[in-house]
Protein backbone atom coordinates (compact mmCIF):
# COMPACT_ATOMS: atom_id res chain seq x y z
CA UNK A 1 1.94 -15.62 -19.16
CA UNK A 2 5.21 -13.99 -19.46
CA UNK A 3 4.10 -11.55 -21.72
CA UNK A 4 1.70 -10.41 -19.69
CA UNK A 5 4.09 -9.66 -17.02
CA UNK A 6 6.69 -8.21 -19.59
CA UNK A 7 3.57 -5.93 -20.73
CA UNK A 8 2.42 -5.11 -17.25
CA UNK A 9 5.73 -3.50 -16.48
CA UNK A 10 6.40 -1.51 -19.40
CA UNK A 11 3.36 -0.25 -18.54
CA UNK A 12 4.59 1.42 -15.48
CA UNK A 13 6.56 4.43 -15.86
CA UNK A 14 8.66 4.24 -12.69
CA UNK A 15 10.29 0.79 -13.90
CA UNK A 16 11.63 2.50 -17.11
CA UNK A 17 15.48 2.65 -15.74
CA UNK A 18 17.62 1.06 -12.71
CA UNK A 19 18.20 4.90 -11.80
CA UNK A 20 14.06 5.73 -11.34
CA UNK A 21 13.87 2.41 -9.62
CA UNK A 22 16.63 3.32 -7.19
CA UNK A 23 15.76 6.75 -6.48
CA UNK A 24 12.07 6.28 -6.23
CA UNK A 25 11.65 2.85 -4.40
CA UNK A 26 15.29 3.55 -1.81
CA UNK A 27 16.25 7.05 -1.56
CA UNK A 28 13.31 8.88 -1.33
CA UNK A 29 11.89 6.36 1.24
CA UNK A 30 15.67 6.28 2.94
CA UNK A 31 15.05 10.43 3.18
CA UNK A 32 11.65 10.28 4.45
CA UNK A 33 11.96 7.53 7.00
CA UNK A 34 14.94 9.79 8.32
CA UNK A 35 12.97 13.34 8.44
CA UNK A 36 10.11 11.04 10.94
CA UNK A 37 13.14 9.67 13.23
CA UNK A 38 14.25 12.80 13.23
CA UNK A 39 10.65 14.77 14.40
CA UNK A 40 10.55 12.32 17.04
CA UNK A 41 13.85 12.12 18.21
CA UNK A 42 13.72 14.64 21.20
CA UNK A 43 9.98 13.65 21.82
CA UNK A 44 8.58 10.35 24.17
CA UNK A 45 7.42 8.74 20.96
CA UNK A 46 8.40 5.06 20.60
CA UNK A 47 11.47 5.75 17.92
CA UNK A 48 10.65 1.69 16.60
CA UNK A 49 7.00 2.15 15.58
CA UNK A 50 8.01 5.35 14.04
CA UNK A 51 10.34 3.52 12.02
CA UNK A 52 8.16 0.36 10.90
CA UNK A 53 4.96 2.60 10.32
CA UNK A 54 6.78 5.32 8.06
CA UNK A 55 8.55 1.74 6.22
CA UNK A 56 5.37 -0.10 6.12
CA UNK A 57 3.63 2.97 4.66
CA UNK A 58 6.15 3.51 2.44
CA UNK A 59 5.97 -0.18 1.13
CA UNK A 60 1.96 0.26 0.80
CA UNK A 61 2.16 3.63 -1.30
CA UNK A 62 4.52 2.26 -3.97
CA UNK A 63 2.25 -0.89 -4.30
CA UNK A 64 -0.99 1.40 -4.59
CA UNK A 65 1.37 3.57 -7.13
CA UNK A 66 2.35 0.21 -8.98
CA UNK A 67 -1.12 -0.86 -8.88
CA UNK A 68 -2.97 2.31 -10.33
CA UNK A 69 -0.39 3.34 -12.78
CA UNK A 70 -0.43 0.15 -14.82
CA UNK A 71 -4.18 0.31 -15.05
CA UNK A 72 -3.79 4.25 -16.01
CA UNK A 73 -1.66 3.26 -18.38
CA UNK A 74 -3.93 0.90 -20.18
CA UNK A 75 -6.81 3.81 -19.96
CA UNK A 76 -4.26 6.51 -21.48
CA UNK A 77 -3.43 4.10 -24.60
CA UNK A 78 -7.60 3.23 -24.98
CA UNK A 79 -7.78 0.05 -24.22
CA UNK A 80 -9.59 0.20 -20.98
CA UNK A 81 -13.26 0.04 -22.34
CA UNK A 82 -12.14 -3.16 -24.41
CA UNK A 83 -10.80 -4.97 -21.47
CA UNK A 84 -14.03 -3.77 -19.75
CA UNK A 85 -15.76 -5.43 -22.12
CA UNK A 86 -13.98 -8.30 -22.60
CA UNK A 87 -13.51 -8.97 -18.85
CA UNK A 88 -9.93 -10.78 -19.15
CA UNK A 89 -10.18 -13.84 -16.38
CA UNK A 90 -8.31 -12.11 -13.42
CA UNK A 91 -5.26 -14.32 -13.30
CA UNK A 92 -4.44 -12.43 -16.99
CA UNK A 93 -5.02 -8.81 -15.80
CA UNK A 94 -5.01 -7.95 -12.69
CA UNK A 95 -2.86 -10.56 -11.16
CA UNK A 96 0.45 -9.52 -12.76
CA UNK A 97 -0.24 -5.96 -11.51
CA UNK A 98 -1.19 -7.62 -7.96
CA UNK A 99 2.56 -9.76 -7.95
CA UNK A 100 4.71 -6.63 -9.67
CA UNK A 101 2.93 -4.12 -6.93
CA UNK A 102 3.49 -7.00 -4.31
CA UNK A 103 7.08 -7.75 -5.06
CA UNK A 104 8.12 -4.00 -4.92
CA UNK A 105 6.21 -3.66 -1.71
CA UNK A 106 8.40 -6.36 -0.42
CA UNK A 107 11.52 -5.59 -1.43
CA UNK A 108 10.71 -2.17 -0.08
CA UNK A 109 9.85 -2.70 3.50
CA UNK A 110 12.67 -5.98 3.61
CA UNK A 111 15.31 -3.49 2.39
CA UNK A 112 14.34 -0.35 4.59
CA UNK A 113 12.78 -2.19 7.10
CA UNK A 114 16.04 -4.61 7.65
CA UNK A 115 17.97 -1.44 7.84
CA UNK A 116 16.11 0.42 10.09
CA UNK A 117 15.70 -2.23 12.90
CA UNK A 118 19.55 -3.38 12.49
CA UNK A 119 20.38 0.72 13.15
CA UNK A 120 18.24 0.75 16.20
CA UNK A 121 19.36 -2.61 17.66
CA UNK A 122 15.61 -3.99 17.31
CA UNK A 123 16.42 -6.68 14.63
CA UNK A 124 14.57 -9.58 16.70
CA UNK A 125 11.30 -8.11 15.55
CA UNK A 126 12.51 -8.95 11.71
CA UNK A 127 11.14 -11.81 12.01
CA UNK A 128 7.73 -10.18 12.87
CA UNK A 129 8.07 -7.91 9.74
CA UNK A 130 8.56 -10.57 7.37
CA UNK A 131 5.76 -11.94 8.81
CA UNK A 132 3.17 -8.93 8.27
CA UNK A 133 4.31 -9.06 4.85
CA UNK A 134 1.19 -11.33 3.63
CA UNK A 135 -1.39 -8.52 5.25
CA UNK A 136 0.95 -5.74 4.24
CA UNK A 137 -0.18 -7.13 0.63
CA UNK A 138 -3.54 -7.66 1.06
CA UNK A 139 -3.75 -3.85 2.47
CA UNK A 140 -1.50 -2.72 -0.51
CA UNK A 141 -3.84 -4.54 -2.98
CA UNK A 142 -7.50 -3.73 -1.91
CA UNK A 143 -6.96 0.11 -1.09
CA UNK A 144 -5.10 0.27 -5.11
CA UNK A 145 -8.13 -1.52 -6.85
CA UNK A 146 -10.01 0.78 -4.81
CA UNK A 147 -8.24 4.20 -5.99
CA UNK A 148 -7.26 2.52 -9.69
CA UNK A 149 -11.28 1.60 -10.43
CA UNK A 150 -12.54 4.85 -8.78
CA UNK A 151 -10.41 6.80 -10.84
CA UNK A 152 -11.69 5.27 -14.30
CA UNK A 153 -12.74 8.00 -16.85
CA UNK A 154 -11.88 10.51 -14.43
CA UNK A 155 -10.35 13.75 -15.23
CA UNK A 156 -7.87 12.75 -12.99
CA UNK A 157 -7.56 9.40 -12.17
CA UNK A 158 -4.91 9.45 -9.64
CA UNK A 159 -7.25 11.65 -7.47
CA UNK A 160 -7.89 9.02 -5.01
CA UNK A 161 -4.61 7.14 -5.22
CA UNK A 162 -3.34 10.44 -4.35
CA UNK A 163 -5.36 11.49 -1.60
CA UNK A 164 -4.83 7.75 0.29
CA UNK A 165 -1.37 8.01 -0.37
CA UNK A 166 -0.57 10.81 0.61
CA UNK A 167 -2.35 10.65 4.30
CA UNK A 168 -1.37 7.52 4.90
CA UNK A 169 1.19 8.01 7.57
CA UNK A 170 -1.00 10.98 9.10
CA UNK A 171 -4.17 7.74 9.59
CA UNK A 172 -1.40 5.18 10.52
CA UNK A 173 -1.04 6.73 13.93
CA UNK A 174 2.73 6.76 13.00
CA UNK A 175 4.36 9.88 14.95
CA UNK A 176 0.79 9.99 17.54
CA UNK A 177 -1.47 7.36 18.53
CA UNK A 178 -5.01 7.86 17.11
CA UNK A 179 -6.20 7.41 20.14
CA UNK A 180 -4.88 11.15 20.63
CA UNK A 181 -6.63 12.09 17.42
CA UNK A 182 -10.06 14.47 17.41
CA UNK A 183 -13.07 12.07 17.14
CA UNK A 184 -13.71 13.15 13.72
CA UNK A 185 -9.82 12.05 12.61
CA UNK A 186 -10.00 8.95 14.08
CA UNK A 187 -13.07 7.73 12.09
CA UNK A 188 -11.11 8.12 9.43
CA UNK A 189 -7.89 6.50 10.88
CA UNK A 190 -9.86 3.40 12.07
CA UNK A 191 -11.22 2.72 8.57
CA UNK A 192 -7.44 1.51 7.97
CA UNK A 193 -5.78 -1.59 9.44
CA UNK A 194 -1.79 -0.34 9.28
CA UNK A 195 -2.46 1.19 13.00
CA UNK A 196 -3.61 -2.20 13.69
CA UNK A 197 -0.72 -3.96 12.01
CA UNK A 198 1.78 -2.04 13.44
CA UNK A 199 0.06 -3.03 17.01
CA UNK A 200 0.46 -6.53 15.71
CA UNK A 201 3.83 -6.56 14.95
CA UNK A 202 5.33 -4.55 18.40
CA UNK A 203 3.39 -7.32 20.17
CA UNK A 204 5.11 -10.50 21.40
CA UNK A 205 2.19 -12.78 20.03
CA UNK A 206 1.39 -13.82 16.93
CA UNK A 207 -2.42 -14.92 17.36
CA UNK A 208 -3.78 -11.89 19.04
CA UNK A 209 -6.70 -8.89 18.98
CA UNK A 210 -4.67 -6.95 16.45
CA UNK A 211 -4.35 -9.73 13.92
CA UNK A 212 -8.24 -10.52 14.36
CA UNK A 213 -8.66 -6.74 13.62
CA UNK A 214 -6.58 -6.28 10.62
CA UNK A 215 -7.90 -9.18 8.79
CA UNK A 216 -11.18 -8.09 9.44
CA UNK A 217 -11.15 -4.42 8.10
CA UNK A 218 -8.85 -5.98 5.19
CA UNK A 219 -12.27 -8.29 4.21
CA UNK A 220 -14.38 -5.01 4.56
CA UNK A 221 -12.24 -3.57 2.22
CA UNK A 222 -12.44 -6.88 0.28
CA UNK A 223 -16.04 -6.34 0.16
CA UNK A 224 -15.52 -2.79 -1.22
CA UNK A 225 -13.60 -3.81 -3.09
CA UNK A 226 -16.37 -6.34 -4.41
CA UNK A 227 -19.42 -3.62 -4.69
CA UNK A 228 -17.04 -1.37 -6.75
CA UNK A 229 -16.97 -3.78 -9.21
CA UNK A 230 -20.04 -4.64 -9.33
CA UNK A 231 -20.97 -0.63 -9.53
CA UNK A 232 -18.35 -0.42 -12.84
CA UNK A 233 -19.90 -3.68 -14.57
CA UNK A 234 -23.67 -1.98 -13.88
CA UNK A 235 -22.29 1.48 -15.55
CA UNK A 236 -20.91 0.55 -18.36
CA UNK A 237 -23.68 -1.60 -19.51
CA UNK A 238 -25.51 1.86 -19.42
């Protein structure tokens, strides 16, 4: 079982040196979580969700990242169609990516998160944070077997990663509410739960609306997640 942990991180390029890990997984999220404060710092815009969407989203990029790479990985060295075949019981391939993708989400949002709420005297929603981890996971998780399994035999197969990725602070509602958002934007926004999450964790309660909606678009997306599957099994018995 080792192993296949040992395996499962060699297998992902941005874990090859303490310097990569640092620079992609702090500073760069340190540098982008400032530019946001910064857009918003002589606007109305609530300066706290500002800084737990852009750390949240951060946390759920390098999971998807973490997520899509090792499986890349194992398509670039050809030995995707074997474990395709073979269908590997989950708990020996894609759990390990699942807990390497989860623990780097966690550190992520603990470290920036921690930092950010202690620098704007909100630390009492910490506790809040640490709380949304579990669904920060589950979010993480779905949407990168989504872009990993989509992007099998593709020319590219970061193409979806990339494109979730890289608008997920733009459908997070992070600087602007969607509500403010053209109809035809917020369809898109509202197939994501973070908007939802963050709604969860600014509010006082635990058991609310916004937890009832985020765990239900996180089962849709369970359910994609599901059908996909099911689609990849059906083509390559073709």
């Amino acid at each position: 079982m080792i192993s296949t942990y040992r395996v499962t991180l060699r297998s992902i390029s941005n874990f090859n040196s303490l310097r990569l890990i640092f620079v992609d997984y702090f500073i760069l999220p340190i540098v982008s979580l400032t530019m946001f404060l910064l857009i918003v710092y002589n606007s109305n815009q609530n300066y706290t969700r500002t800084l737990l969407g852009t750390v949240i989203t951060s946390g759920i990029a390098s999971g998807i990242g973490v997520t899509c790479a090792s499986f890349i990985y194992d398509q670039d060295i050809g030995i995707s169609d074997d474990i395709a075949s073979i269908r590997p019981a989950f708990s020996k391939y894609w759990l390990p990516k699942f807990i390497i993708a989860a623990i780097t989400l966690t550190v992520e949002i603990l470290t920036l998160g921690g930092i950010g709420l202690i620098t704007l005297n909100e630390a009492k929603l910490f506790p809040k944070l640490l709380l949304s981890l579990p669904l920060a996971i589950l979010i993480s998780s779905t949407l990168g077997y989504v872009s990993a399994i989509t992007g099998f035999r593709h020319e590219n197969p970061y193409w979806l990663a990339n494109i979730i990725t890289g608008s997920l602070v733009l459908l997070s509602g992070v600087i602007i509410s969607i509500t403010q958002y053209p109809f035809w934007l917020r369809i898109f926004a509202e197939l994501l739960p973070i908007s939802n999450l963050l709604d969860w964790i600014l509010n006082t309660t635990i058991y609310n609306y916004d937890l009832l909606i985020v765990s239900g678009k996180i089962f849709i997306w369970f359910l994609l997640c599901l059908l996909i599957k099911v689609g990849a099994n059906h083509k390559l018995r073709k």
